[in-house]
Protein backbone atom coordinates (compact mmCIF):
# COMPACT_ATOMS: atom_id res chain seq x y z
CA UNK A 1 -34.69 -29.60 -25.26
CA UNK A 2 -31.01 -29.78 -25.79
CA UNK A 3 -28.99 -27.67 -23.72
CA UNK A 4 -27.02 -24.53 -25.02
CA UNK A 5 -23.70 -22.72 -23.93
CA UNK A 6 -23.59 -18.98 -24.35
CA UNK A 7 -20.41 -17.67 -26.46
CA UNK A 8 -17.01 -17.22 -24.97
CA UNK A 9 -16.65 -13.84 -22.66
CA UNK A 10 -14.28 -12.93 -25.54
CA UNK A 11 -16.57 -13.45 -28.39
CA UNK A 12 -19.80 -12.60 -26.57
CA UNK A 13 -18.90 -8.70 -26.23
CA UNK A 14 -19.27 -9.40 -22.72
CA UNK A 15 -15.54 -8.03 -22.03
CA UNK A 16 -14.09 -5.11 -23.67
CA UNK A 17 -10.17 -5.95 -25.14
CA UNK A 18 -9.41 -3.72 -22.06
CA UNK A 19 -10.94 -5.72 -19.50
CA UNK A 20 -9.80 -9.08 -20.91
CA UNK A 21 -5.77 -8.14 -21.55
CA UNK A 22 -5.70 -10.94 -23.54
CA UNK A 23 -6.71 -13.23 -21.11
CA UNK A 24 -9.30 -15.33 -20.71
CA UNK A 25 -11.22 -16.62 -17.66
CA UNK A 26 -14.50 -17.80 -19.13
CA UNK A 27 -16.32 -21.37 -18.42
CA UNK A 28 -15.86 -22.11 -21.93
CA UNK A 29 -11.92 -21.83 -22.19
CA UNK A 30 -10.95 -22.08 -18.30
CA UNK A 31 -12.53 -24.80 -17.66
CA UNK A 32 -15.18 -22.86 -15.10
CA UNK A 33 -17.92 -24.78 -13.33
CA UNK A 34 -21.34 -24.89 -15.31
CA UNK A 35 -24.90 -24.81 -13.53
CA UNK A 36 -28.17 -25.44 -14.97
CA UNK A 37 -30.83 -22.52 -15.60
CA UNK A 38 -33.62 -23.72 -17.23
CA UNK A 39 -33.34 -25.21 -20.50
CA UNK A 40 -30.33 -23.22 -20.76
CA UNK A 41 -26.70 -24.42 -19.73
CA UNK A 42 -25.09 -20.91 -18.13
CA UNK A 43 -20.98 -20.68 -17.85
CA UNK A 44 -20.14 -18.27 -15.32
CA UNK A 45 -17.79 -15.44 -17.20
CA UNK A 46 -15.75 -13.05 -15.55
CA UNK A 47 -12.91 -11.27 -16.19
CA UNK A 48 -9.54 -11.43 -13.59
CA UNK A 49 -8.16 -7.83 -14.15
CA UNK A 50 -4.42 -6.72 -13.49
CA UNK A 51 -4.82 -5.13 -10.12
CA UNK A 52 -2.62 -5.50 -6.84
CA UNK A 53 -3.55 -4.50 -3.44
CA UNK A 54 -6.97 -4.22 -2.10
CA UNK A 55 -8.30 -4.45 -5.59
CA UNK A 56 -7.25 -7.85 -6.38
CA UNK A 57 -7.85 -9.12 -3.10
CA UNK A 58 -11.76 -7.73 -3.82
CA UNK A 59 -11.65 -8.82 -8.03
CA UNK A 60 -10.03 -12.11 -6.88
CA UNK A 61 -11.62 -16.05 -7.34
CA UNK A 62 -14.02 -15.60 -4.53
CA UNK A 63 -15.82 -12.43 -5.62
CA UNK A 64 -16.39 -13.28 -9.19
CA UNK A 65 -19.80 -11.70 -9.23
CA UNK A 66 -17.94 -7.88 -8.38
CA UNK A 67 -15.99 -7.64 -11.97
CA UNK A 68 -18.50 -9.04 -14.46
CA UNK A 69 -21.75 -8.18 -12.64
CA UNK A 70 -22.46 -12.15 -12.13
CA UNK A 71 -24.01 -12.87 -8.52
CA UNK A 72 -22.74 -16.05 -7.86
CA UNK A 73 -23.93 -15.65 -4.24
CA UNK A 74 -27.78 -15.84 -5.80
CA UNK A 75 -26.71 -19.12 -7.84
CA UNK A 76 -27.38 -17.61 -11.65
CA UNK A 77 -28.21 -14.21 -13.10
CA UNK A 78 -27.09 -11.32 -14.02
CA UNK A 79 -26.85 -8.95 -10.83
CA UNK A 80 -27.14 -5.76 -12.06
CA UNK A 81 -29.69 -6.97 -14.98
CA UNK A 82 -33.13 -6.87 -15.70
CA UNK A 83 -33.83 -10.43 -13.94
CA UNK A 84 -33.52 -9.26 -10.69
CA UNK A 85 -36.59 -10.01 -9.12
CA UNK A 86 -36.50 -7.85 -6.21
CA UNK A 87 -34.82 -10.51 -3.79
CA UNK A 88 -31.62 -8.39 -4.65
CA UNK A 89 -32.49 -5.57 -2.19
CA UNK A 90 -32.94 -8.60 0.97
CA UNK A 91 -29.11 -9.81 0.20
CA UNK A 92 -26.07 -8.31 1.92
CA UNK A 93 -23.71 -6.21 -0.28
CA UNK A 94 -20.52 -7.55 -0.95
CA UNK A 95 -17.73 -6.16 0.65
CA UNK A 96 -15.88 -5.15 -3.15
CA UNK A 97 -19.59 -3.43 -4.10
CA UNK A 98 -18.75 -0.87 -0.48
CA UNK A 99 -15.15 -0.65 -1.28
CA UNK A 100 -16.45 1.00 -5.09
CA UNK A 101 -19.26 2.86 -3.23
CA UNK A 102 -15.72 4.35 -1.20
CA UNK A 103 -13.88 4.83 -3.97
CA UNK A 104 -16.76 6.73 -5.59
CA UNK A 105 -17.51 9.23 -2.94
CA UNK A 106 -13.68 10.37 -2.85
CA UNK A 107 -13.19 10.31 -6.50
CA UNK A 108 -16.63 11.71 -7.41
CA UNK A 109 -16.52 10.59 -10.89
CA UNK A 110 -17.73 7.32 -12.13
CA UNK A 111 -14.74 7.19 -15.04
CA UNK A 112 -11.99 8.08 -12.72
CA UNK A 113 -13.18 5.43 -9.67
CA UNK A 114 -14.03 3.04 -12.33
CA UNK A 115 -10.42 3.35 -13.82
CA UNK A 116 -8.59 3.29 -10.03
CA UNK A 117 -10.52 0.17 -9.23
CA UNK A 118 -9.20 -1.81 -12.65
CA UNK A 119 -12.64 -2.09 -14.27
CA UNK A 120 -14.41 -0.65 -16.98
CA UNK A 121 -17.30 2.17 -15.98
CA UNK A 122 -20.49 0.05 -17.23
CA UNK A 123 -19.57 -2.83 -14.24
CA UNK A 124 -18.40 0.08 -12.12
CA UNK A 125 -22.00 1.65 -12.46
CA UNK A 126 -23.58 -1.62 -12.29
CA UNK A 127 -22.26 -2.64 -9.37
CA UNK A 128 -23.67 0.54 -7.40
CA UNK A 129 -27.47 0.49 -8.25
CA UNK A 130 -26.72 -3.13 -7.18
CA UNK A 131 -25.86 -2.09 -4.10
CA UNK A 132 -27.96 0.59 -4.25
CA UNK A 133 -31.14 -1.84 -4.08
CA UNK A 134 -29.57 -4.21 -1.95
CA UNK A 135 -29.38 -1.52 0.82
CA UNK A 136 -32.62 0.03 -0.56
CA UNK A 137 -32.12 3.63 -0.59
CA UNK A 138 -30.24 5.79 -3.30
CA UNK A 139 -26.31 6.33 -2.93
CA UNK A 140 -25.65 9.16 -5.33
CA UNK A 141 -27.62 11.28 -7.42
CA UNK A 142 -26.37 11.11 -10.87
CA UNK A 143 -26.20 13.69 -13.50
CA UNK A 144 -24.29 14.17 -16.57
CA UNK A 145 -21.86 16.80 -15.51
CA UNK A 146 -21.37 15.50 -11.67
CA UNK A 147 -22.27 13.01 -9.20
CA UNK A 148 -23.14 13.70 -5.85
CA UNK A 149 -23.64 11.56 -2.40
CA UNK A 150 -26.85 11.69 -1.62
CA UNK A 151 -28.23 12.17 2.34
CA UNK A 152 -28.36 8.41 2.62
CA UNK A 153 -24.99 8.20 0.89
CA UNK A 154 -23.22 10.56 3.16
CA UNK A 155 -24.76 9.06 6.17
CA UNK A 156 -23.93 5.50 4.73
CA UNK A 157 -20.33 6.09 3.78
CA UNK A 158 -18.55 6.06 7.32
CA UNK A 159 -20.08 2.60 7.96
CA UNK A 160 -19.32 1.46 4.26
CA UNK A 161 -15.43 3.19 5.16
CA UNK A 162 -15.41 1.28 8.58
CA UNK A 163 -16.16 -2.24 7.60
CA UNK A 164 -14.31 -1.74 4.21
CA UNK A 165 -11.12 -1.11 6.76
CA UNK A 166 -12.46 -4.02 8.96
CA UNK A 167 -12.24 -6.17 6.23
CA UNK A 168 -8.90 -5.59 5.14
CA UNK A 169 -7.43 -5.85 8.86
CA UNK A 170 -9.21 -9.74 9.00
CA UNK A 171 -7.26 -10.29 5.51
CA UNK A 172 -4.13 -8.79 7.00
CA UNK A 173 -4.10 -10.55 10.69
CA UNK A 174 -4.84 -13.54 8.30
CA UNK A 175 -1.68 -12.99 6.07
CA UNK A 176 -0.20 -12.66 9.11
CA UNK A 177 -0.73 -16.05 10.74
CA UNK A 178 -0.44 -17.79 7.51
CA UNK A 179 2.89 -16.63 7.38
CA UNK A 180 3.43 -17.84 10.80
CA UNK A 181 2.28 -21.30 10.42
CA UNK A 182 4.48 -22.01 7.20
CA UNK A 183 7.30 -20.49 8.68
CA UNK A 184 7.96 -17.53 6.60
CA UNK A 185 8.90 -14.24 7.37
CA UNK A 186 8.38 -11.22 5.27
CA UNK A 187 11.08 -8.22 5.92
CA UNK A 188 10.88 -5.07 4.37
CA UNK A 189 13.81 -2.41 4.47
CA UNK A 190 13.75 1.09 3.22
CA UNK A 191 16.85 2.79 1.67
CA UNK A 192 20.18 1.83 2.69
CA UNK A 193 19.29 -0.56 5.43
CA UNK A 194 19.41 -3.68 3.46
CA UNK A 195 23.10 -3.05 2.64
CA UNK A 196 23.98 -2.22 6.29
CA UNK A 197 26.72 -4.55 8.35
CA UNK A 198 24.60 -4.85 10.88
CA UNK A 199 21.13 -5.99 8.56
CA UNK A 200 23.41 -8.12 6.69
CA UNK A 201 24.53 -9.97 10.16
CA UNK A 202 21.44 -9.98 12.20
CA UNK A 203 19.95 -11.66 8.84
CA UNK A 204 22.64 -14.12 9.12
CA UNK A 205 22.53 -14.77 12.41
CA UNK A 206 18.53 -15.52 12.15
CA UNK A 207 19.39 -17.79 8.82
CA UNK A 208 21.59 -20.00 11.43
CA UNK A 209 20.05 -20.10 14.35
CA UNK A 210 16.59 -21.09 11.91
CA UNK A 211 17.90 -22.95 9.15
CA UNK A 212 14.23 -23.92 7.61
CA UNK A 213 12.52 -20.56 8.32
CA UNK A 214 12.17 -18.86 4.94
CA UNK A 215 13.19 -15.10 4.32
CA UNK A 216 10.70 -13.02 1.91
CA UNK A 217 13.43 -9.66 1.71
CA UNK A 218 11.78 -6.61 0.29
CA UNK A 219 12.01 -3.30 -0.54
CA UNK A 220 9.56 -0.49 0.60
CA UNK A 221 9.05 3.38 -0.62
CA UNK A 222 9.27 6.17 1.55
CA UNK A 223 5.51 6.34 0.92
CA UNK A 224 4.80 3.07 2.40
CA UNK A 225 7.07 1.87 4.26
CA UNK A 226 5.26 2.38 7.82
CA UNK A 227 1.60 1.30 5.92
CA UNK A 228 3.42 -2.38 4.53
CA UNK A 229 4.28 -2.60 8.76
CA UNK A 230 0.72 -1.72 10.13
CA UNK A 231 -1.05 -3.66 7.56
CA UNK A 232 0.53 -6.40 7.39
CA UNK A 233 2.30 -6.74 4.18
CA UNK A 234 5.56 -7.08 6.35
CA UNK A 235 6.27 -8.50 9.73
CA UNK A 236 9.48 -6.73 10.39
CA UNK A 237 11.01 -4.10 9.12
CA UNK A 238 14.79 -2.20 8.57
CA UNK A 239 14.07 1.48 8.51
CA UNK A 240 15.19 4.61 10.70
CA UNK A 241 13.17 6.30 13.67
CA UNK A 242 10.88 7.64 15.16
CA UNK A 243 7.90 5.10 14.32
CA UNK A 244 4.10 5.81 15.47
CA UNK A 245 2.34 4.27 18.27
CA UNK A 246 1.84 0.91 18.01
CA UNK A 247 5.14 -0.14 16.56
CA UNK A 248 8.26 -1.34 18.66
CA UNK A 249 11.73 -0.38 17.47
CA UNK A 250 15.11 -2.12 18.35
CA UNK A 251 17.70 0.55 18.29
CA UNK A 252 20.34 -1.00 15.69
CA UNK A 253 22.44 2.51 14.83
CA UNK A 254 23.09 5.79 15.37
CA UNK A 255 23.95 8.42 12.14
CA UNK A 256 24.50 12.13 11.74
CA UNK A 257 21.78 13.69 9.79
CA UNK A 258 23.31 15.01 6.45
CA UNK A 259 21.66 18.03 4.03
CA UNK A 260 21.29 16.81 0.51
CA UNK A 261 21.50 19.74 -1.49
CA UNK A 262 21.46 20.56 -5.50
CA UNK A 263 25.46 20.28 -6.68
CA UNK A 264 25.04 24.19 -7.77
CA UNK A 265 24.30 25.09 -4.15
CA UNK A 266 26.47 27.94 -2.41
CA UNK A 267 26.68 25.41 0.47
CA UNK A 268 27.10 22.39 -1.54
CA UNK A 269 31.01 22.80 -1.18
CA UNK A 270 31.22 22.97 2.24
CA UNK A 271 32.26 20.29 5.13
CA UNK A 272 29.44 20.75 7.59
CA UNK A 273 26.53 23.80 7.63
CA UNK A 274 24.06 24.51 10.23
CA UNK A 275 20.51 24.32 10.20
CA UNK A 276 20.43 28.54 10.48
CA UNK A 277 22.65 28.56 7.11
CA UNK A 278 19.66 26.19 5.71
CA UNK A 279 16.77 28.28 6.82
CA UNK A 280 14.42 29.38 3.57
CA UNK A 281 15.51 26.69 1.12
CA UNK A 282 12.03 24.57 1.16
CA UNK A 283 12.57 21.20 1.91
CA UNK A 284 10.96 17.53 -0.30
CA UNK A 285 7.39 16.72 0.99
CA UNK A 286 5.60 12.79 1.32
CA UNK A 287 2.58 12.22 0.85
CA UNK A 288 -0.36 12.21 3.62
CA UNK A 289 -0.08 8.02 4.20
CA UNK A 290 3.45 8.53 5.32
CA UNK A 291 3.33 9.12 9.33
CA UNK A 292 3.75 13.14 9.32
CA UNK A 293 5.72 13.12 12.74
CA UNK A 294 8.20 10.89 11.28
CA UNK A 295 8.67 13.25 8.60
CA UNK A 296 8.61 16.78 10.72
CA UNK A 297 11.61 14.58 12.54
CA UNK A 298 13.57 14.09 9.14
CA UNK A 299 12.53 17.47 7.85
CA UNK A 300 13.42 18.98 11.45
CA UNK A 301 10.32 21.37 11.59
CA UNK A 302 9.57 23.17 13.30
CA UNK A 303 13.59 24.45 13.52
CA UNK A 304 15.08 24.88 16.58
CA UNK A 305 14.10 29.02 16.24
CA UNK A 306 10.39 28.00 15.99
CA UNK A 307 10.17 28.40 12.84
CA UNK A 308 8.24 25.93 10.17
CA UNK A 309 9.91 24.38 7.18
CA UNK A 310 8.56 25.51 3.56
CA UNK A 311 8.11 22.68 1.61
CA UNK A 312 8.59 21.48 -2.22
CA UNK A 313 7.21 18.77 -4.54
CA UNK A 314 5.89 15.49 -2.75
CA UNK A 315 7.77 12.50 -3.93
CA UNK A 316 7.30 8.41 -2.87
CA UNK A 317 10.42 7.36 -2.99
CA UNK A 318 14.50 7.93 -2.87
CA UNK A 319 15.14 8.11 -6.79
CA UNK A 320 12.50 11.06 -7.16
CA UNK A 321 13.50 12.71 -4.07
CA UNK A 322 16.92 13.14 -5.56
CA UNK A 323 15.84 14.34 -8.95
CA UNK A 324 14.19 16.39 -7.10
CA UNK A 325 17.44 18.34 -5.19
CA UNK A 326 19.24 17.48 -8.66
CA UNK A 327 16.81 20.03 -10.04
CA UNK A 328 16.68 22.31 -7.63
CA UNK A 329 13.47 21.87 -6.48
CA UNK A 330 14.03 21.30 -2.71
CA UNK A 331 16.66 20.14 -0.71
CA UNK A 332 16.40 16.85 2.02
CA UNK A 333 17.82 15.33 5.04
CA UNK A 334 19.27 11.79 4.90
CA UNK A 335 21.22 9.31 7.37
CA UNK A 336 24.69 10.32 6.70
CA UNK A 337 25.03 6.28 5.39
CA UNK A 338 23.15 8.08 2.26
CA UNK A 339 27.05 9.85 1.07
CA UNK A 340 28.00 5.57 0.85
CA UNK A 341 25.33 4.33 -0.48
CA UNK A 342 23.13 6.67 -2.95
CA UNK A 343 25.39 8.74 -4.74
CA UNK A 344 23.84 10.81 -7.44
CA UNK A 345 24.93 12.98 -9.88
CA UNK A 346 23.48 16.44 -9.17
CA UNK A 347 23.65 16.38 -5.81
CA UNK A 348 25.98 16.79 -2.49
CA UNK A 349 25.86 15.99 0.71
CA UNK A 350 26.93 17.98 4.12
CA UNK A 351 26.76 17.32 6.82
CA UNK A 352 24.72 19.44 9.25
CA UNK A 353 26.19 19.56 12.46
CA UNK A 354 23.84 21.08 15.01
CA UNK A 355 20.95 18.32 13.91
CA UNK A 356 20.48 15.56 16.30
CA UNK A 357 21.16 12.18 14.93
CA UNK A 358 19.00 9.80 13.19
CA UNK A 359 18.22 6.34 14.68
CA UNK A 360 18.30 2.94 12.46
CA UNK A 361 16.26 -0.05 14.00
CA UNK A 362 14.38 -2.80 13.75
CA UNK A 363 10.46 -2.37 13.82
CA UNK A 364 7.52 -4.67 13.77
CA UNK A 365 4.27 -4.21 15.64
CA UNK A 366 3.67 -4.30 19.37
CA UNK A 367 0.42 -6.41 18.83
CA UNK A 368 2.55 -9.58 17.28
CA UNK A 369 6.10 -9.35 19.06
CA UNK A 370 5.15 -12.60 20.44
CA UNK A 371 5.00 -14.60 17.42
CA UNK A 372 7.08 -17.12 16.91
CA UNK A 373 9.22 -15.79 13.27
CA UNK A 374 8.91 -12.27 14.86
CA UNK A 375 10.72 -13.13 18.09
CA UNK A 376 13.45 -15.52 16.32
CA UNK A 377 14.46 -12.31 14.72
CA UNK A 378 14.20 -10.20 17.59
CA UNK A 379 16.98 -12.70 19.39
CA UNK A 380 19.00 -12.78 16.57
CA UNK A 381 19.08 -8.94 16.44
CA UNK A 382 19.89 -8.46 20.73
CA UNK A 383 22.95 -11.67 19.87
CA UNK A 384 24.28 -9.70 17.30
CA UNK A 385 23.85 -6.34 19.36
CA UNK A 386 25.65 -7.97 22.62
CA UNK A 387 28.54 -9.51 20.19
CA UNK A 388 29.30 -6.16 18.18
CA UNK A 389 29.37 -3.03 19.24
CA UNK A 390 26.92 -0.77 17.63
CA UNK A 391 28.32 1.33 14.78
CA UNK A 392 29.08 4.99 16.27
CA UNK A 393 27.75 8.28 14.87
CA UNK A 394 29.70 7.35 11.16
CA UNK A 395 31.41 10.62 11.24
C-alpha cells in the first residue's frame, strides 16, 4: 500500500492562526524528519510559539512533543490522544509538562496558565492528563467554574517546583560556560551606569587588554536586574549597592542619595530637604523578584525615627517610576547621577542631605569569580581604580 502524508499543520486544523503566527514548522513545509507508522507515512507537526525565557527554552527544538501534544520521546503518536496504550503512565514527564503543572497551581485557571505559557488551552489541558497518567495519580480536580490541586497535586507540586528550578540552574551554569569557552562576556547595567566615566573606561580598558574577547552590553529593569545576575543571563553587572548574598561587588563610586519628587511639590524648589521633611509622602514600590533589602536601602525604611515607609504603585523599571512622581503618585530615591542623566519633565530632584550615600559597583557572582572573562574584567576594573581616583560624593 502506498504511503500517505497527513495535511500541512496549517491546513490540517491542527494549529489555530494563533498558535501558528504565520509561521510554519510542519514536516511538510520545514523540511521535518518523517518516520514510518504503519502503512501510514507520519510528519511530526508542531508549532514554535513566540515566547522568551523559560518558555522557549521548554517550547524549543528539543521538546517538540510539549506544544503540539506529539511524544517524540515514544517514537509516533499522539500523547495526549486516544492511542495511548497505557505505556504513557511508565514514562518520565517532561520537564515543560511540570513547569505547566507549576504554572497551573499558581494561576489556577487553565485559560490564564495556558495564555502565560504561549499556548493555546486544548495543548495546555492535554499536556496535564498527560502528565497526569504518566505520574499516575490525579493533579487537579476540574470543574467548570474552578480548578483545584488535588491532595496528590499539593503534595506533588514542591517536587514538580524543585526540579523545575533545578532544571533551569543546569541551563543557566550551562549558558554560563558556553559563554566562557567562546570567549564572550555578557554585561548588564541598570540606569545610568552604562554612561558612567568610570563604566565607559573599565570597558575600555578590558577591550585592550582582551582584544578578541567579545562584549554582549545590555540593559536590565529595576525588576530584574539582580535575577539576570543569579541566573545567569549576565555574568557581570553595573548597578548600585547593597547586593544579596552570594554576589561580590567591586566598589566603583560613591553618590548622594537625591529625592525625586512631583515638579508641583512644596519641596520640589528647594536645594537639599531632610528625610523628616519627607516623612508621609509614600514612596514607588518593585515588585517581589527584586531583592527587598536592596530596596528598604533605596527606599530608606525603616527611617532613621523607626518609622516604616508607606508605599505607592509598583513599577519595573525607570521610565514608569518617573511617570509615576510626574503624577503624583509617589515620590523615589535615586543616585544623585540621576539630575545628569534622566531628566524628566514633571519631576525634580533634591537632594536629601541626612541620607547616607549610595554605592555604584561592579557585581557578578561569588560562585564564578574565577572564570576566566569574569576575572579579565575584574583586573581591568582594580587598573582603572589604582590609575583614577574614584569619583567623590558628586555634590
Amino acid at each position: 500500500m502506498a504511503s500517505t502524508a497527513p495535511p500541512c499543520c496549517c491546513d490540517s486544523g491542527i494549529a489555530s492562526p494563533d498558535e501558528m503566527t504565520s509561521r510554519c514548522y510542519c514536516g511538510q513545509r520545514a523540511g521535518f524528519p518523517q518516520f514510518q507508522r504503519g502503512n501510514e507515512m507520519v510528519r511530526t507537526h508542531f508549532v514554535r510559539a513566540h515566547c522568551v525565557g523559560k518558555e522557549k527554552a521548554d517550547a524549543d527544538w528539543g521538546e517538540i512533543d510539549t506544544v503540539m501534544g506529539m511524544d517524540t520521546s515514544a517514537g509516533y503518536g499522539p500523547a495526549g490522544g486516544g492511542e495511548d496504550s497505557g505505556t504513557g503512565s511508565s514514562r518520565e514527564p517532561s520537564v515543560h509538562q511540570l513547569r505547566l503543572f507549576v504554572v497551573l497551581a499558581e494561576e489556577l485557571h487553565f485559560g490564564n496558565a495556558a495564555q502565560r505559557m504561549f499556548i493555546s488551552q486544548p495543548a495546555f489541558s492535554r499536556q496535564i492528563r498527560v502528565l497526569e497518567r504518566r505520574l499516575g495519580v490525579d493533579l487537579v480536580a476540574r470543574s467548570s467554574r474552578r480548578v483545584e490541586l488535588t491532595p496528590a497535586g499539593q503534595a506533588l507540586l514542591p517536587e514538580a517546583r524543585t526540579a523545575v528550578e533545578s532544571v533551569d540552574r543546569i541551563r543557566h551554569v550551562a549558558q554560563t560556560q558556553i559563554r566562557c569557552v567562546q570567549g564572550r562576556l555578557a554585561i548588564g547595567s541598570i540606569g545610568a551606569e552604562a554612561q558612567q566615566p568610570y563604566t565607559r573606561a573599565i570597558l575600555a580598558e578590558l577591550r585592550a587588554r582582551n582584544p578578541d574577547l567579545k562584549l554582549d552590553v545590555c540593559s536590565l529593569d529595576i525588576a530584574h536586574h539582580v535575577l539576570a545576575l543569579t541566573q545567569g543571563e549576565v555574568d557581570v553587572a553595573f548597578l548600585v549597592s547593597p547586593m544579596p548574598p552570594g554576589i561580590e561587588t567591586l566598589p566603583l563610586a560613591t553618590w548622594p542619595r537625591v529625592a525625586c519628587l512631583p515638579a508641583d511639590d512644596p519641596l520640589a524648589g528647594r536645594t537639599s530637604v531632610t528625610l523628616a521633611e519627607l516623612a508621609g509622602r509614600p514612596v514607588v514600590d518593585v515588585p517581589p523578584e527584586c531583592p527587598r533589602t536592596w530596596w528598604n536601602f533605596w527606599a530608606v525604611d525603616p527611617r532613621p525615627d523607626g518609622t516604616t515607609v508607606r508605599y505607592g504603585p509598583v513599577v519595573h523599571d525607570v521610565e514608569a517610576l518617573f511617570l509615576a512622581v510626574a503624577y503624583g503618585e509617589a515620590m523615589a530615591f535615586l543616585p544623585g547621577a540621576a539630575r545628569t542623566f534622566f531628566p524628566r519633565p514633571g519631576v525634580h530632584y533634591v537632594e536629601v542631605s541626612d541620607a547616607s550615600p549610595g554605592t555604584a559597583a561592579l557585581a557578578w557572582m561569588a560562585k564564578n569569580r574565577s572564570l576566566p572573562t569574569i576575572n579579565a574584567i575584574r583586573c581591568a576594573a582594580a587598573t582603572v581604580l589604582q590609575r583614577t581616583p574614584a569619583p567623590d560624593s558628586g555634590r
